[in-house]
C-alpha atoms as a PDB file:
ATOM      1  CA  UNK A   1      16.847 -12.963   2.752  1.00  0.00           C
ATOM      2  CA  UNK A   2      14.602 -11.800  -0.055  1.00  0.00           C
ATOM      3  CA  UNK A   3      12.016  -9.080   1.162  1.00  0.00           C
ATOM      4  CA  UNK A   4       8.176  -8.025  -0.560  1.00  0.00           C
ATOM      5  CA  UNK A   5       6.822  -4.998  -0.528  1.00  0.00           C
ATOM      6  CA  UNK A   6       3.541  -4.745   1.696  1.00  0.00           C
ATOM      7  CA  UNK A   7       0.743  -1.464   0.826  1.00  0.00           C
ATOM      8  CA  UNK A   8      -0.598   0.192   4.174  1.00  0.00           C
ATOM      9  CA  UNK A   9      -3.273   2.166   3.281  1.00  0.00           C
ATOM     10  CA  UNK A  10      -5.807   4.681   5.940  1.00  0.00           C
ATOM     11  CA  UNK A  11      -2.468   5.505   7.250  1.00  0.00           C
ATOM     12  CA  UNK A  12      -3.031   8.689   9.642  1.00  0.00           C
ATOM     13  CA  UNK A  13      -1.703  11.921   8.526  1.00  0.00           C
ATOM     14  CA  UNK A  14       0.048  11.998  11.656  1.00  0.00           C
ATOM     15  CA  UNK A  15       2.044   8.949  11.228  1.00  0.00           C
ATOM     16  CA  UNK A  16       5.734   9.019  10.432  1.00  0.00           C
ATOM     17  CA  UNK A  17       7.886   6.458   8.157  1.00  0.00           C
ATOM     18  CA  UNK A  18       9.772   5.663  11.661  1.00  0.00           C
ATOM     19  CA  UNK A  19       6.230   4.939  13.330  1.00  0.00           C
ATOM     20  CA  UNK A  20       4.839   2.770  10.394  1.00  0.00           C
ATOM     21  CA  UNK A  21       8.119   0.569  10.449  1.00  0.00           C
ATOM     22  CA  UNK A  22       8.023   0.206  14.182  1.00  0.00           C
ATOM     23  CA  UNK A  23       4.163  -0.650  13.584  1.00  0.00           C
ATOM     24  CA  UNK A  24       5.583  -3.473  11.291  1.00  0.00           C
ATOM     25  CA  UNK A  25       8.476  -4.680  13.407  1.00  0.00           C
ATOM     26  CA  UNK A  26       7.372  -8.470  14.084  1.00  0.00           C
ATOM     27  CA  UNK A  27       8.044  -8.752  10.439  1.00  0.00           C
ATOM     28  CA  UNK A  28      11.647  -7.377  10.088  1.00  0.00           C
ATOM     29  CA  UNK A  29      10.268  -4.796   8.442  1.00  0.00           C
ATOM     30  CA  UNK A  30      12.580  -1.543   6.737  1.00  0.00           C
ATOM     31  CA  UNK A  31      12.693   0.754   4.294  1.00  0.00           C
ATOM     32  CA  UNK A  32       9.284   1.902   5.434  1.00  0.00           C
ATOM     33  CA  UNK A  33       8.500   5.289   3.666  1.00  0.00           C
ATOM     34  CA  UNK A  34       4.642   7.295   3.127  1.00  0.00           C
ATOM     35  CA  UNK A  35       3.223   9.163   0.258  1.00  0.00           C
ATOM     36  CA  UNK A  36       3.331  12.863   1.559  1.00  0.00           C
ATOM     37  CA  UNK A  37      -1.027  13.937   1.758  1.00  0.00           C
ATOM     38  CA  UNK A  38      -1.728  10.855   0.582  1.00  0.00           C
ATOM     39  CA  UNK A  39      -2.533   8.756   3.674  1.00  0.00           C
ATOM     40  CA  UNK A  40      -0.829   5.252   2.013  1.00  0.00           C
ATOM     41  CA  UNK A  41       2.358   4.054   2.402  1.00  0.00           C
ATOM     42  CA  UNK A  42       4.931   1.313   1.504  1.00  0.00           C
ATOM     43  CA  UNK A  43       7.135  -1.151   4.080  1.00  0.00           C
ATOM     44  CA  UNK A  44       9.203  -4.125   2.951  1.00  0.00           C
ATOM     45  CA  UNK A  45       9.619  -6.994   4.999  1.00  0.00           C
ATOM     46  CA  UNK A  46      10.737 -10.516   5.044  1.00  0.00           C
ATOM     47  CA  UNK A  47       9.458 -12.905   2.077  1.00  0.00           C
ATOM     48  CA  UNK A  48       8.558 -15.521   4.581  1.00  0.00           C
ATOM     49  CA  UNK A  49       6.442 -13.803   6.777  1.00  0.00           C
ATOM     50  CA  UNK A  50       4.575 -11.547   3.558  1.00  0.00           C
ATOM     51  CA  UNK A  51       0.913 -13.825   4.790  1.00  0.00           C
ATOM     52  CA  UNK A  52       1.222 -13.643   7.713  1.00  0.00           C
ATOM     53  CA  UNK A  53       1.655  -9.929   8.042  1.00  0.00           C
ATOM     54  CA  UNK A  54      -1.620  -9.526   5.507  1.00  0.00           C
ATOM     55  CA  UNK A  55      -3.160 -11.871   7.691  1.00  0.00           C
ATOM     56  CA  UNK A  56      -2.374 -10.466  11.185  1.00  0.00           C
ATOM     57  CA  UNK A  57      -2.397  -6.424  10.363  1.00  0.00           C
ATOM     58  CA  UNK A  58      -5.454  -6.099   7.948  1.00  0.00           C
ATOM     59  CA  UNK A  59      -7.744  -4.119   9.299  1.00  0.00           C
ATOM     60  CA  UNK A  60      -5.789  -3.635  12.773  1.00  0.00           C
ATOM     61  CA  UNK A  61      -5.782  -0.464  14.576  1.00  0.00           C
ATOM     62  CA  UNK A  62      -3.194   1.827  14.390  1.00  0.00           C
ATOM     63  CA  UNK A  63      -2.854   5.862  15.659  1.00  0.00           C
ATOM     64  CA  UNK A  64      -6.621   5.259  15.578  1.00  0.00           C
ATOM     65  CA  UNK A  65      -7.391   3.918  12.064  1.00  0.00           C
ATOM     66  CA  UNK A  66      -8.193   0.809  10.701  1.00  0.00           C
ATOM     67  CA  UNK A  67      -5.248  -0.210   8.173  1.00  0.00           C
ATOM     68  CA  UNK A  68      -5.386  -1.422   5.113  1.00  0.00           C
ATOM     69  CA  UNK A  69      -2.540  -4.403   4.217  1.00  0.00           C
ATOM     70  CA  UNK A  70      -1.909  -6.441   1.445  1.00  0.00           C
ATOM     71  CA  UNK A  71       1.272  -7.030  -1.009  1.00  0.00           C
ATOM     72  CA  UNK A  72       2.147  -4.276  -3.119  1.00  0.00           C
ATOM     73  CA  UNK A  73       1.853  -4.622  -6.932  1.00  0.00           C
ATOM     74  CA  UNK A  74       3.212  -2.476  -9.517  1.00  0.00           C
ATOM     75  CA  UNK A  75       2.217   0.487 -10.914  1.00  0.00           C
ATOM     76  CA  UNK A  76      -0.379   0.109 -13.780  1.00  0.00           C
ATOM     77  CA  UNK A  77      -1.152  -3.179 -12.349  1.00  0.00           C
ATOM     78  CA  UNK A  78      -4.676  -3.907 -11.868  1.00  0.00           C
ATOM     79  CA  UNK A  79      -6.257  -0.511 -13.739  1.00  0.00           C
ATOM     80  CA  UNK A  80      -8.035  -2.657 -16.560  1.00  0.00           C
ATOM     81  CA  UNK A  81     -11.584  -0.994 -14.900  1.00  0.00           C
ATOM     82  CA  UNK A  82     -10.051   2.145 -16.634  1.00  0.00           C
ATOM     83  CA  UNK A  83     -12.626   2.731 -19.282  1.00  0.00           C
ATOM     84  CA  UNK A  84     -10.966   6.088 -20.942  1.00  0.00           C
ATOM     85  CA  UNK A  85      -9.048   3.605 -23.549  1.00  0.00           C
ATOM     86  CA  UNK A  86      -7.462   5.170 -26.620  1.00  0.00           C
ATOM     87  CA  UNK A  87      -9.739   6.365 -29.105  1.00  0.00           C
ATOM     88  CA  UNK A  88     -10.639  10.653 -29.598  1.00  0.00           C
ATOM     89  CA  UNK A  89     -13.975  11.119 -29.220  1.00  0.00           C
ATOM     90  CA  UNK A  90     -16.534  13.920 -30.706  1.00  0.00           C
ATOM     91  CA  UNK A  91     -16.107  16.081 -33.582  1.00  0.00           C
ATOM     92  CA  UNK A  92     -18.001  13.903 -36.099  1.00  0.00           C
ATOM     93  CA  UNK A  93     -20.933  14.675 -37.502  1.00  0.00           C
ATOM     94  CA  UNK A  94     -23.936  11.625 -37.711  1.00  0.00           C
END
């Protein structure tokens, strides 16, 4: 079965890859893995049930912290609000 990639984010410091994936186990979730000092992480799961886990672990609880869930996109996706576009600034004279 194909699997996505969900993003956890508010992820306590405390938690461990083992603990996120059990968090996620309704879901056949694996491969669950966190971004050392970062407080994010990454847990793929079953294609199928991608909505529902948004759906049902959005903002739930867990180690004391309300989660943040949705599907993963890649990197560079989504950064158009970047505003630092090519371009060297300064130097001229008016």
């Amino acid at each position: 079965m194909a699997t996505k990639t969900l993003y956890v984010g508010n992820v306590p410091y405390s938690a461990t890859a083992d603990t996120l994936q059990a968090h996620f186990a309704a879901y056949n979730s694996s491969n669950a893995r966190l971004i050392d000092g970062r407080g994010f992480g990454f847990v793929d799961i079953d294609e199928d049930k991608l909505s529902t886990a948004i759906t049902e672990m959005h903002e739930k609880d867990f180690q004391g912290r309300s989660l943040t869930v949705n599907e993963a996109q890649p990197k560079g996706t989504n950064r158009s609000s970047d505003s630092r576009g090519g371009g060297g600034g300064g130097g001229g004279r008016w």
